[in-house]
PDB file of N, CA and C in Angstrom:
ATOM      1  N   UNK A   1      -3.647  -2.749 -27.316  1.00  0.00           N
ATOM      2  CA  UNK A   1      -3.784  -3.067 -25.912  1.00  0.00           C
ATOM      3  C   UNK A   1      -2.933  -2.087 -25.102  1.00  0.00           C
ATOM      4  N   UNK A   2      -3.417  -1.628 -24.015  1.00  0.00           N
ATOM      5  CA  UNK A   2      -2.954  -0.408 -23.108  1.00  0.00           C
ATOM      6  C   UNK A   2      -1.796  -1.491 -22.235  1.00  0.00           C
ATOM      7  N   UNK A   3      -0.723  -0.443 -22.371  1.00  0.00           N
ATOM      8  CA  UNK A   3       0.516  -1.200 -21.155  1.00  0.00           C
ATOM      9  C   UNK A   3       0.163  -0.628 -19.862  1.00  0.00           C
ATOM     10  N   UNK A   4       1.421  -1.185 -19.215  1.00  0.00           N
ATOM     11  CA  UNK A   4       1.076  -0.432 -17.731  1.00  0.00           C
ATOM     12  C   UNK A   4       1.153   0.920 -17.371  1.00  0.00           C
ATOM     13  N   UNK A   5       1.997   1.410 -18.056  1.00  0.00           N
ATOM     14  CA  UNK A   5       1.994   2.827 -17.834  1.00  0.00           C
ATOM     15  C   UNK A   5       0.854   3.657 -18.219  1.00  0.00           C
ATOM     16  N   UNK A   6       0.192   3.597 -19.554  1.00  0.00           N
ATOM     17  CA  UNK A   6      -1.028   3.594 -20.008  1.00  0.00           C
ATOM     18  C   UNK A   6      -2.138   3.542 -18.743  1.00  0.00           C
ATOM     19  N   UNK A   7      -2.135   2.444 -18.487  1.00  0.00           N
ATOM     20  CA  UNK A   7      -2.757   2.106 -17.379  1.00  0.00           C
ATOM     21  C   UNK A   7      -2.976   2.951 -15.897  1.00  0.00           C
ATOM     22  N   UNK A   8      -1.667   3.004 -15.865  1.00  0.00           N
ATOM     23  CA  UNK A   8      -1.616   3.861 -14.323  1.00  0.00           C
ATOM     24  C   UNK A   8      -1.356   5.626 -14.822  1.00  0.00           C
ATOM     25  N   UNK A   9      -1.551   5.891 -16.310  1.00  0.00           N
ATOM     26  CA  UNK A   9      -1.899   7.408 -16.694  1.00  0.00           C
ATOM     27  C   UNK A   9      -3.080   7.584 -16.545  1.00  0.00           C
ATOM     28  N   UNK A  10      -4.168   6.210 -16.793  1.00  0.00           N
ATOM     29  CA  UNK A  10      -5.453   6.281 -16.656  1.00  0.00           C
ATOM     30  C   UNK A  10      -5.565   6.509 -15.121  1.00  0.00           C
ATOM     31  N   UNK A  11      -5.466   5.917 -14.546  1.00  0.00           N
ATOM     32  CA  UNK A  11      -5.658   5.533 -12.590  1.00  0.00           C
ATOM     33  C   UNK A  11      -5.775   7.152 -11.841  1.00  0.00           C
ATOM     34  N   UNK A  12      -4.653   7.759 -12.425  1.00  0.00           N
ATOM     35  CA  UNK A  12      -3.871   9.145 -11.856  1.00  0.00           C
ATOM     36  C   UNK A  12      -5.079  10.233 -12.394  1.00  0.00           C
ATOM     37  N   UNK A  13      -5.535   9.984 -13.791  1.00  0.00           N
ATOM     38  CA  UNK A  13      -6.320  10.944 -14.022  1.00  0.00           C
ATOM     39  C   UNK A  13      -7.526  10.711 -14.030  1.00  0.00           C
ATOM     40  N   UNK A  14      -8.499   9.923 -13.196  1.00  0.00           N
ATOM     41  CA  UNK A  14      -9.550   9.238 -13.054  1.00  0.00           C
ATOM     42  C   UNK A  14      -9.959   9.517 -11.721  1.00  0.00           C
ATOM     43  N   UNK A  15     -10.541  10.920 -11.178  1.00  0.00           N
ATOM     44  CA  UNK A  15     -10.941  11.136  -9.890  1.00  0.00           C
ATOM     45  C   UNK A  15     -10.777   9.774  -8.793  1.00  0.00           C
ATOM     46  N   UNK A  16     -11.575   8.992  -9.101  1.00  0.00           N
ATOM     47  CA  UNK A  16     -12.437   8.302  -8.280  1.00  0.00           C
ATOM     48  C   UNK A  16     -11.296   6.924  -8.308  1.00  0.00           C
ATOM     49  N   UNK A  17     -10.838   6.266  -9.226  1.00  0.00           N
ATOM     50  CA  UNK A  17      -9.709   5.772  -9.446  1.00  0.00           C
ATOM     51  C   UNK A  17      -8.433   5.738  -8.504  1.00  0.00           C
ATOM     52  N   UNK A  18      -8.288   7.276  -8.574  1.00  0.00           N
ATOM     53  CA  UNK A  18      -7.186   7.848  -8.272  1.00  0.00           C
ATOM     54  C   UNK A  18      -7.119   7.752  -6.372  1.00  0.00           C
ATOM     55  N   UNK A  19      -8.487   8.169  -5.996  1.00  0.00           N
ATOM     56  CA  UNK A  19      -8.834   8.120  -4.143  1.00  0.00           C
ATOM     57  C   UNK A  19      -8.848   6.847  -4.004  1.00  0.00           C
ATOM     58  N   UNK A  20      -9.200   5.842  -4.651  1.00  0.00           N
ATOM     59  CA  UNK A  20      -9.394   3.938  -4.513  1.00  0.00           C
ATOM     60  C   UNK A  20      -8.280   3.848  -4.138  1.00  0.00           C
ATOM     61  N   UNK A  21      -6.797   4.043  -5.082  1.00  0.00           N
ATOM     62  CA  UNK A  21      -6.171   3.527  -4.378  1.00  0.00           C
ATOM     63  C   UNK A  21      -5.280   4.154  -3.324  1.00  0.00           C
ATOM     64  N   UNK A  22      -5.629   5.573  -3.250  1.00  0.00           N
ATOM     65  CA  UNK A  22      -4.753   6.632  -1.946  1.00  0.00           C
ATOM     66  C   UNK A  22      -5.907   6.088  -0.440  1.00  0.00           C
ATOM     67  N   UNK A  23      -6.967   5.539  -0.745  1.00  0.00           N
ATOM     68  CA  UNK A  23      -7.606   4.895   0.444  1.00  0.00           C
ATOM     69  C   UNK A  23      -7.212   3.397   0.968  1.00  0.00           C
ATOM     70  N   UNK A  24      -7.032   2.982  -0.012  1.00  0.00           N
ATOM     71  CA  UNK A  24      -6.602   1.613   0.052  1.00  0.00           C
ATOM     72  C   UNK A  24      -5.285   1.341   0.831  1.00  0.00           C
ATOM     73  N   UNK A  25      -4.259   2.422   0.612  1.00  0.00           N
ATOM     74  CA  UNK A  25      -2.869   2.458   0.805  1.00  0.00           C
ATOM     75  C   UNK A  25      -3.265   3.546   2.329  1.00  0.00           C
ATOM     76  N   UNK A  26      -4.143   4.021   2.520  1.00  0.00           N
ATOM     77  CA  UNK A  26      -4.180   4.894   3.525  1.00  0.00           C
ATOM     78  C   UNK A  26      -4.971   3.396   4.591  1.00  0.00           C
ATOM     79  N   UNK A  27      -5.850   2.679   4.113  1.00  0.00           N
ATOM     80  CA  UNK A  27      -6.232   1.714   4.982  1.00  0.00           C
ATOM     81  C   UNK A  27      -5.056   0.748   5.523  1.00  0.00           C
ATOM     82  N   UNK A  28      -4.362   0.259   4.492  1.00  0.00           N
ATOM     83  CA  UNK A  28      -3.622  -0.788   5.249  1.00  0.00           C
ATOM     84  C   UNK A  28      -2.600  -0.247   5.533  1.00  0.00           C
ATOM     85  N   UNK A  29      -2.405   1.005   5.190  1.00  0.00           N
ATOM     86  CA  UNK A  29      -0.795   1.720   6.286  1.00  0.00           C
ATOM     87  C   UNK A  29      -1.759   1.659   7.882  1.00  0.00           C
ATOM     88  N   UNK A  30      -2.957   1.660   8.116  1.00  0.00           N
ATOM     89  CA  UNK A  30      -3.301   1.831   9.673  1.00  0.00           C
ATOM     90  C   UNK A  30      -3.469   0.676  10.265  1.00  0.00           C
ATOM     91  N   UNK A  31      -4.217  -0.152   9.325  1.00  0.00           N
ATOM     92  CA  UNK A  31      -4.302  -1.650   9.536  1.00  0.00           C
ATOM     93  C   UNK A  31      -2.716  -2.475  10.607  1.00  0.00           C
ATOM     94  N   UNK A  32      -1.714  -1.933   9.455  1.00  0.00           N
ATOM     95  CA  UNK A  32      -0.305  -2.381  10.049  1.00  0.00           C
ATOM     96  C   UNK A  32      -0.150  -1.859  11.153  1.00  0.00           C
ATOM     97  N   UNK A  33      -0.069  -0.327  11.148  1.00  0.00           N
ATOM     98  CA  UNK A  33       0.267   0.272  12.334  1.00  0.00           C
ATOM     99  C   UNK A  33      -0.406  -0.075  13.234  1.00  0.00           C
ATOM    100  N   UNK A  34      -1.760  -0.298  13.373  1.00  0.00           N
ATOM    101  CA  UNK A  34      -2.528  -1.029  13.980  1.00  0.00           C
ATOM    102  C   UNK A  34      -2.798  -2.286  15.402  1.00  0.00           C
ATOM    103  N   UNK A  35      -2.100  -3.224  13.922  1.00  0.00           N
ATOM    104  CA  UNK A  35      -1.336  -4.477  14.203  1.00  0.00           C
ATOM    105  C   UNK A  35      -0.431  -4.748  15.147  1.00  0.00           C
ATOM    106  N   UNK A  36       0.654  -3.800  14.776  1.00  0.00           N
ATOM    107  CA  UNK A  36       1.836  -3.391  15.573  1.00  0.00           C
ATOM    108  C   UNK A  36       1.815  -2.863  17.008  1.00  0.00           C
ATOM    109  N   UNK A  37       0.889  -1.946  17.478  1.00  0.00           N
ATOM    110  CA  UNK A  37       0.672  -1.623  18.250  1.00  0.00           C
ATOM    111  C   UNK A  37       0.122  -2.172  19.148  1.00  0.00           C
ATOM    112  N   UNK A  38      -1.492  -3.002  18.721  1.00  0.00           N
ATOM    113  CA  UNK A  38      -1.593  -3.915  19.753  1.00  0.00           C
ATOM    114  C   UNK A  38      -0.695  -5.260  20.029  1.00  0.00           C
ATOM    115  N   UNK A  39       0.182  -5.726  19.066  1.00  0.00           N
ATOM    116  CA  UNK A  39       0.983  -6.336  20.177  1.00  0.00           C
ATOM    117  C   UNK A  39       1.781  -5.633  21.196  1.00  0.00           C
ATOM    118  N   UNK A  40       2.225  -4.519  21.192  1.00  0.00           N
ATOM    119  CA  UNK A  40       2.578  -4.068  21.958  1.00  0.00           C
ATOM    120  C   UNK A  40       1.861  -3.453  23.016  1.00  0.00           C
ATOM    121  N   UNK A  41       0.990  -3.849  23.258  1.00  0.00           N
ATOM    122  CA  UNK A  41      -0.409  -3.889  24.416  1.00  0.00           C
ATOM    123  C   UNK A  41      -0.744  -5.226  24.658  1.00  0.00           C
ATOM    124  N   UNK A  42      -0.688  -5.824  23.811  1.00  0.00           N
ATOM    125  CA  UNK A  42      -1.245  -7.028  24.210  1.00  0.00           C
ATOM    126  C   UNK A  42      -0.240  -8.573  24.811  1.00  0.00           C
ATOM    127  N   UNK A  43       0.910  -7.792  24.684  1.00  0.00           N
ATOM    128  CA  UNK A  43       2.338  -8.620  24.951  1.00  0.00           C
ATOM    129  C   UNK A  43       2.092  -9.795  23.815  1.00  0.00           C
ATOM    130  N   UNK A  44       3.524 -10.388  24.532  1.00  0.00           N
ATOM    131  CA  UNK A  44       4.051 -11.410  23.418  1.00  0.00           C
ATOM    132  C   UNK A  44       2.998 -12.674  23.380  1.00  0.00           C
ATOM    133  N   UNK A  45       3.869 -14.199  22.932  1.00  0.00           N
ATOM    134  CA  UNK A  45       2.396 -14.979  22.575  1.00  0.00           C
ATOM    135  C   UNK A  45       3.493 -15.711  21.667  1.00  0.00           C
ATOM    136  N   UNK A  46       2.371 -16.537  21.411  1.00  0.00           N
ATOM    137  CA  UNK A  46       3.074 -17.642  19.932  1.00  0.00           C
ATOM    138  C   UNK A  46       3.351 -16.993  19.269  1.00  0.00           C
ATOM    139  N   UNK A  47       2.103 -16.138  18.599  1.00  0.00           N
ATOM    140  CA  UNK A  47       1.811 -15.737  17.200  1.00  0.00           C
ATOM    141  C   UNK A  47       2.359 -14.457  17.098  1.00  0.00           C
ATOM    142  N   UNK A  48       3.374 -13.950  18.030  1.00  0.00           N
ATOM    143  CA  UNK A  48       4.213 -12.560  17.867  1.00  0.00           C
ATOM    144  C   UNK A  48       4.717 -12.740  16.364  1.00  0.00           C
ATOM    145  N   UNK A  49       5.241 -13.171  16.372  1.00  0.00           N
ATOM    146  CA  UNK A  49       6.134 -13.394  14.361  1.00  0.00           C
ATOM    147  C   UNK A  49       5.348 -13.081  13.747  1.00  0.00           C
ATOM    148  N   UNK A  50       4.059 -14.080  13.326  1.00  0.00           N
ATOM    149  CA  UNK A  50       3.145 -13.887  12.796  1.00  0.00           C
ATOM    150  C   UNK A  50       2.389 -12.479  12.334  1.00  0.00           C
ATOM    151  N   UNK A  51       2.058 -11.851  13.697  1.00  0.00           N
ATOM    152  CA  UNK A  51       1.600 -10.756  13.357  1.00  0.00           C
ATOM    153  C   UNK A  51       2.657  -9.907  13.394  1.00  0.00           C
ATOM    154  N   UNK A  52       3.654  -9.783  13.789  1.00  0.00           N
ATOM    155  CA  UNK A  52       4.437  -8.976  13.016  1.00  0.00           C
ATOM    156  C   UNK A  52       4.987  -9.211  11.770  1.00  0.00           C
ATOM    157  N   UNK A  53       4.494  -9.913  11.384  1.00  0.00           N
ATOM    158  CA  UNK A  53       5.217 -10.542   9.373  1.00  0.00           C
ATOM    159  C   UNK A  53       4.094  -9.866   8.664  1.00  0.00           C
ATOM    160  N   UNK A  54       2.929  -9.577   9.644  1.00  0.00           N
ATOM    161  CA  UNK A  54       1.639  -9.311   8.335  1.00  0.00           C
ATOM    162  C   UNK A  54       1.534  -7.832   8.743  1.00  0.00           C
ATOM    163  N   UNK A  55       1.955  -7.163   9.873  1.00  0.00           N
ATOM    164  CA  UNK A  55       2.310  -5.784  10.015  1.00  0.00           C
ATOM    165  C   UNK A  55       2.604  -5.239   9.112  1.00  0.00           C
ATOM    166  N   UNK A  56       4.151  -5.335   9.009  1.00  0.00           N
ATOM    167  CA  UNK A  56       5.227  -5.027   8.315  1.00  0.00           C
ATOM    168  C   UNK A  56       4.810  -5.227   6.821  1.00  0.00           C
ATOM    169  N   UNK A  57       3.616  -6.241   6.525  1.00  0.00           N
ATOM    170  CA  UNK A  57       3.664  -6.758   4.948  1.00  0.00           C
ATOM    171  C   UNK A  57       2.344  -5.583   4.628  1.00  0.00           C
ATOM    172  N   UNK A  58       1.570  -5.371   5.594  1.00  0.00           N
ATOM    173  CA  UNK A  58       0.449  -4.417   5.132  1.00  0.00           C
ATOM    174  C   UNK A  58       1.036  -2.946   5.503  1.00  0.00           C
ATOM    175  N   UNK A  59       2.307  -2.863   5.937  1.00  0.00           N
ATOM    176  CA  UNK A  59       2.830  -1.289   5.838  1.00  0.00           C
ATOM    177  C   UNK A  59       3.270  -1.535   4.535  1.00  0.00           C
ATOM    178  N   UNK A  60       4.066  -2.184   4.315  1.00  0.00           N
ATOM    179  CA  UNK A  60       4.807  -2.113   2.697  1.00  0.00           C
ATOM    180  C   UNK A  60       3.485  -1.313   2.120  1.00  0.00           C
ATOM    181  N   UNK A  61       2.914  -2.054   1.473  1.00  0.00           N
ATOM    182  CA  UNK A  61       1.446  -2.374   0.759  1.00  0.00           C
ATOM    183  C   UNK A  61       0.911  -1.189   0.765  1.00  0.00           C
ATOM    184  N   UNK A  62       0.184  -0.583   1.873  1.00  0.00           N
ATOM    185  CA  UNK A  62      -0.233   0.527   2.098  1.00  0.00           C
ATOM    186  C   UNK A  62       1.048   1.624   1.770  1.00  0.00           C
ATOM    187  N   UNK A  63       2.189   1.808   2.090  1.00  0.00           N
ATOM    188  CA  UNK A  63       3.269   2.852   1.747  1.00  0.00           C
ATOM    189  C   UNK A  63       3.123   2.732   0.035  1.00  0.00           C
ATOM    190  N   UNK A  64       3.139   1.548  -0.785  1.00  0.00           N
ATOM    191  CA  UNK A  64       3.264   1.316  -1.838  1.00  0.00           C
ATOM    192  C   UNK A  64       2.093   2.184  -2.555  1.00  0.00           C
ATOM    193  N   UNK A  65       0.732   2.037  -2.245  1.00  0.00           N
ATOM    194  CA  UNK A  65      -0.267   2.637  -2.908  1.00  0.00           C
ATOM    195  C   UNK A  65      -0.322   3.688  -2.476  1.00  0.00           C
ATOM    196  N   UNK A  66       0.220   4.476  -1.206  1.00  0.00           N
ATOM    197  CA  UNK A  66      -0.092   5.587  -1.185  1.00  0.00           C
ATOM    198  C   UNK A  66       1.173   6.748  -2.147  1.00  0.00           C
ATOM    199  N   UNK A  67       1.904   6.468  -1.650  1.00  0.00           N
ATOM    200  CA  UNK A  67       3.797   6.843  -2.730  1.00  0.00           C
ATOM    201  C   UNK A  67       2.941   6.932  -4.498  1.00  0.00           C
ATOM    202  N   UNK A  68       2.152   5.532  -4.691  1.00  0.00           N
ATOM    203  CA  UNK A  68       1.711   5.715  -5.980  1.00  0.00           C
ATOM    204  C   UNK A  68       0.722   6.539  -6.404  1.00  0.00           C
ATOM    205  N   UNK A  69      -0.672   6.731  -5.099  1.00  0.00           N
ATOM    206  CA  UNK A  69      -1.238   7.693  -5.629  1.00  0.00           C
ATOM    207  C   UNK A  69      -0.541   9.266  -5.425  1.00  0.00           C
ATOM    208  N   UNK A  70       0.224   9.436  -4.647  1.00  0.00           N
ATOM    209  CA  UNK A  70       0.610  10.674  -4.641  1.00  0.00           C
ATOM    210  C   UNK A  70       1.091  11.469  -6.102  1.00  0.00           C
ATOM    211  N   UNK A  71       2.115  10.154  -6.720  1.00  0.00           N
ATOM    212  CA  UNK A  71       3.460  10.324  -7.309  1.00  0.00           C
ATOM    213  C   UNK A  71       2.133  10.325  -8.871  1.00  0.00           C
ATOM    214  N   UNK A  72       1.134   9.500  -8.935  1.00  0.00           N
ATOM    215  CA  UNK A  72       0.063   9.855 -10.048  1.00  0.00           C
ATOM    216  C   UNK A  72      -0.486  11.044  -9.947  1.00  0.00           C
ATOM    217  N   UNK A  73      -1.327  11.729  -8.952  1.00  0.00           N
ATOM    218  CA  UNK A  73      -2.114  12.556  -8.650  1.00  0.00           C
ATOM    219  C   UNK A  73      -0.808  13.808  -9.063  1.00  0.00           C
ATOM    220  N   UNK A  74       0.598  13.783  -8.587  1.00  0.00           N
ATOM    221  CA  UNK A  74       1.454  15.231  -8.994  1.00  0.00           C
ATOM    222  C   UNK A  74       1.817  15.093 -10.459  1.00  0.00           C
ATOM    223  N   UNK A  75       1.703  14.009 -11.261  1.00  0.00           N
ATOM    224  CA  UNK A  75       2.422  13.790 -12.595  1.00  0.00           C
ATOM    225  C   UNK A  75       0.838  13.705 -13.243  1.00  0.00           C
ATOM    226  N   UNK A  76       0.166  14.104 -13.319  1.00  0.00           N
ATOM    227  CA  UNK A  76      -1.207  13.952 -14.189  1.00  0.00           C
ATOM    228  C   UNK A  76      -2.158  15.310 -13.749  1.00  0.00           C
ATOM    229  N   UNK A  77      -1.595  15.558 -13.087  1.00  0.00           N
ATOM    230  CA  UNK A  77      -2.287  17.236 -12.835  1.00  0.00           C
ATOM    231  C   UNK A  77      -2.096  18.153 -13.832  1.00  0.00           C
ATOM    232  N   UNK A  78      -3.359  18.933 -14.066  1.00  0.00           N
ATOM    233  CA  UNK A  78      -2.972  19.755 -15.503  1.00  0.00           C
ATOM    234  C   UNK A  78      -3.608  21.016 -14.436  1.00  0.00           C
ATOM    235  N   UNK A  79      -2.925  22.209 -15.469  1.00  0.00           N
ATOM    236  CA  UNK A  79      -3.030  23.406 -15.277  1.00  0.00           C
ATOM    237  C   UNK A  79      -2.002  24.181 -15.066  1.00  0.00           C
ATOM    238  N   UNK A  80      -2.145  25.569 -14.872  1.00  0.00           N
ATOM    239  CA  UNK A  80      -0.664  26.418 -14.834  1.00  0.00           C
ATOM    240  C   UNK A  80      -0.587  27.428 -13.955  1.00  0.00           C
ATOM    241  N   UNK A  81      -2.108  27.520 -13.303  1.00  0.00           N
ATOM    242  CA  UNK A  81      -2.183  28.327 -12.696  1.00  0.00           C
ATOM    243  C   UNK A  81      -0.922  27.670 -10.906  1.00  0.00           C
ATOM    244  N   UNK A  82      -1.067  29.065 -10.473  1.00  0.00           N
ATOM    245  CA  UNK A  82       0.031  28.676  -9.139  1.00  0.00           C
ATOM    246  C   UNK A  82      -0.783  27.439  -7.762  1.00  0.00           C
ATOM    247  N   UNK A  83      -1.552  27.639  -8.051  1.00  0.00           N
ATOM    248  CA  UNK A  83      -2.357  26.753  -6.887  1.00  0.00           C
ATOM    249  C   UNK A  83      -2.030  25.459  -7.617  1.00  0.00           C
ATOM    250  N   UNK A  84      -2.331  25.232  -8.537  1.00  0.00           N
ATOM    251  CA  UNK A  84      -1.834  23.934  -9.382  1.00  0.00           C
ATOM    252  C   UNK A  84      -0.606  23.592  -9.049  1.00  0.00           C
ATOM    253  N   UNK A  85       0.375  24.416  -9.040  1.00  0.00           N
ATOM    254  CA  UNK A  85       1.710  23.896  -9.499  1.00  0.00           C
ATOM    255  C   UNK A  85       2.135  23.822  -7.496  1.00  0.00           C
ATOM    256  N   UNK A  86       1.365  24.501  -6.938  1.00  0.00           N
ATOM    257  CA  UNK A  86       1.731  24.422  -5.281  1.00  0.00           C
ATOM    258  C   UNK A  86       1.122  23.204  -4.803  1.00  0.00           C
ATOM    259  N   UNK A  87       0.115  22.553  -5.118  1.00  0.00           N
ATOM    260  CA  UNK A  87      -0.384  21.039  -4.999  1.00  0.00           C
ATOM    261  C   UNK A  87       0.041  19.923  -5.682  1.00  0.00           C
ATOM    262  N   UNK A  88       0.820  20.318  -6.791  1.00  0.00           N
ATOM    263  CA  UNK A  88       1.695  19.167  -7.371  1.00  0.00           C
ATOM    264  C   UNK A  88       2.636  19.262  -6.812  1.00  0.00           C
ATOM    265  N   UNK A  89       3.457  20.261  -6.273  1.00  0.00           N
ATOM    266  CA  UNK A  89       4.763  20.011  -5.050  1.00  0.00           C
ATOM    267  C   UNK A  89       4.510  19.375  -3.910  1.00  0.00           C
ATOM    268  N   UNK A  90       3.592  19.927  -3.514  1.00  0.00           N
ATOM    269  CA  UNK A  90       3.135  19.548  -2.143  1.00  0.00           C
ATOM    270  C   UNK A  90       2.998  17.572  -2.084  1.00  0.00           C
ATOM    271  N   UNK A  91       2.478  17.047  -3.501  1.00  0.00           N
ATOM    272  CA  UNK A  91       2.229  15.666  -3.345  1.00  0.00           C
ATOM    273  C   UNK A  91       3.123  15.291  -3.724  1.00  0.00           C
ATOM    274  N   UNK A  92       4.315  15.430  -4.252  1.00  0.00           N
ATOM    275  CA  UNK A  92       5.807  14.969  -4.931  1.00  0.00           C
ATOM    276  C   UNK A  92       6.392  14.965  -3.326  1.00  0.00           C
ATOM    277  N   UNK A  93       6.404  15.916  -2.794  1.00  0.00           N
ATOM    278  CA  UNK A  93       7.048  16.116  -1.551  1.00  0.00           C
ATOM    279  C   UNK A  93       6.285  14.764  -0.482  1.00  0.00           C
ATOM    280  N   UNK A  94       5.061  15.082  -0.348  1.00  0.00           N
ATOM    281  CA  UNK A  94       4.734  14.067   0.628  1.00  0.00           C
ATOM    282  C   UNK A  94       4.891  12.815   0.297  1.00  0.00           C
ATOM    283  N   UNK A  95       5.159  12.557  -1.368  1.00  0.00           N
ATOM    284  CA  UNK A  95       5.119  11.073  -1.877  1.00  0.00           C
ATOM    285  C   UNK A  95       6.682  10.847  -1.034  1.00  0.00           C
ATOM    286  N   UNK A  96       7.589  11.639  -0.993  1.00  0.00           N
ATOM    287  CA  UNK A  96       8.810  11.230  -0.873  1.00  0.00           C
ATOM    288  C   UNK A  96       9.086  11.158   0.883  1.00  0.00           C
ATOM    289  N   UNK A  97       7.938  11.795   1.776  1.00  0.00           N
ATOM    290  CA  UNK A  97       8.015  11.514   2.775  1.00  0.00           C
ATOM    291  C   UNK A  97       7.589  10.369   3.190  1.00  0.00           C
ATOM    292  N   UNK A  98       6.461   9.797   2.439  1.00  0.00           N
ATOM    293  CA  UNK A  98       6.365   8.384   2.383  1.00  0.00           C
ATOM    294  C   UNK A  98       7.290   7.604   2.735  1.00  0.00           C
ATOM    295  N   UNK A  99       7.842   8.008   1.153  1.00  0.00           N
ATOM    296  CA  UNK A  99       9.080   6.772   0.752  1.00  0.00           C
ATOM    297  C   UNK A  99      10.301   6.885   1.937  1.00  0.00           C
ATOM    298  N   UNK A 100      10.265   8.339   2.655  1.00  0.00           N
ATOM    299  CA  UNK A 100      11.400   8.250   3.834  1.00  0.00           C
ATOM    300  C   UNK A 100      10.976   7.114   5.324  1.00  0.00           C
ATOM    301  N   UNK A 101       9.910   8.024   5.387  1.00  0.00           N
ATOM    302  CA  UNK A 101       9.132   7.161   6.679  1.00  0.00           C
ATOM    303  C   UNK A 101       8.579   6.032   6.485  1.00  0.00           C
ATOM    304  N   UNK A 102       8.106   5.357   5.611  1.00  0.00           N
ATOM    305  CA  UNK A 102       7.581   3.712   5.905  1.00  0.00           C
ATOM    306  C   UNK A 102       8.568   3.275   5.454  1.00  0.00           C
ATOM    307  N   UNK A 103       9.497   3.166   4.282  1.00  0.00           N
ATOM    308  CA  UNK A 103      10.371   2.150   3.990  1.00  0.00           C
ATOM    309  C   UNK A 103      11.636   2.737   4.493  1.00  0.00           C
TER     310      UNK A 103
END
């Protein structure tokens, strides 16, 4: 039986896999931001908490899958040529801008 790591070696090197969840994490990072924004258009209200609890919970979420597809997509990349090794920096780097800017 495949563990998790197994698992998410598969995810990283699985084209189609791999965009599921950098879309997924790219949807609900906007979803939140989203969220966030129209209350701040739409002023306060009861349910201010509210939607800011599910903001904040679909930025996590979305930061989470995107940090992961990045951090898969640079650690499962094969090749040696320089374009290779300049697109596996490039997504190590943005994974970590992630991890600066949403959390």
């Amino acid at each position: 039986m495949a563990g998790m790591g197994e698992r998410l070696w598969d995810i990283g090197r699985s084209p189609a896999q791999h965009m599921t969840v950098l879309v997924f994490g790219l949807f609900a990072l906007l979803t939140g931001i989203v969220a966030t924004s129209i209350l701040a258009v739409a002023g306060g209200g009861g349910g201010t908490t509210s939607i800011v609890m599910a903001a904040l919970i679909l930025r996590g979420v979305g930061g989470f899958f995107v940090t992961l597809a990045l951090f898969l997509g640079a650690y499962t990349a094969s090749g040696e040529s320089w374009t290779t090794t300049v697109w596996r920096i490039a997504q190590l780097l943005g994974a970590v801008l992630v991890l600066i800017f949403v959390f």
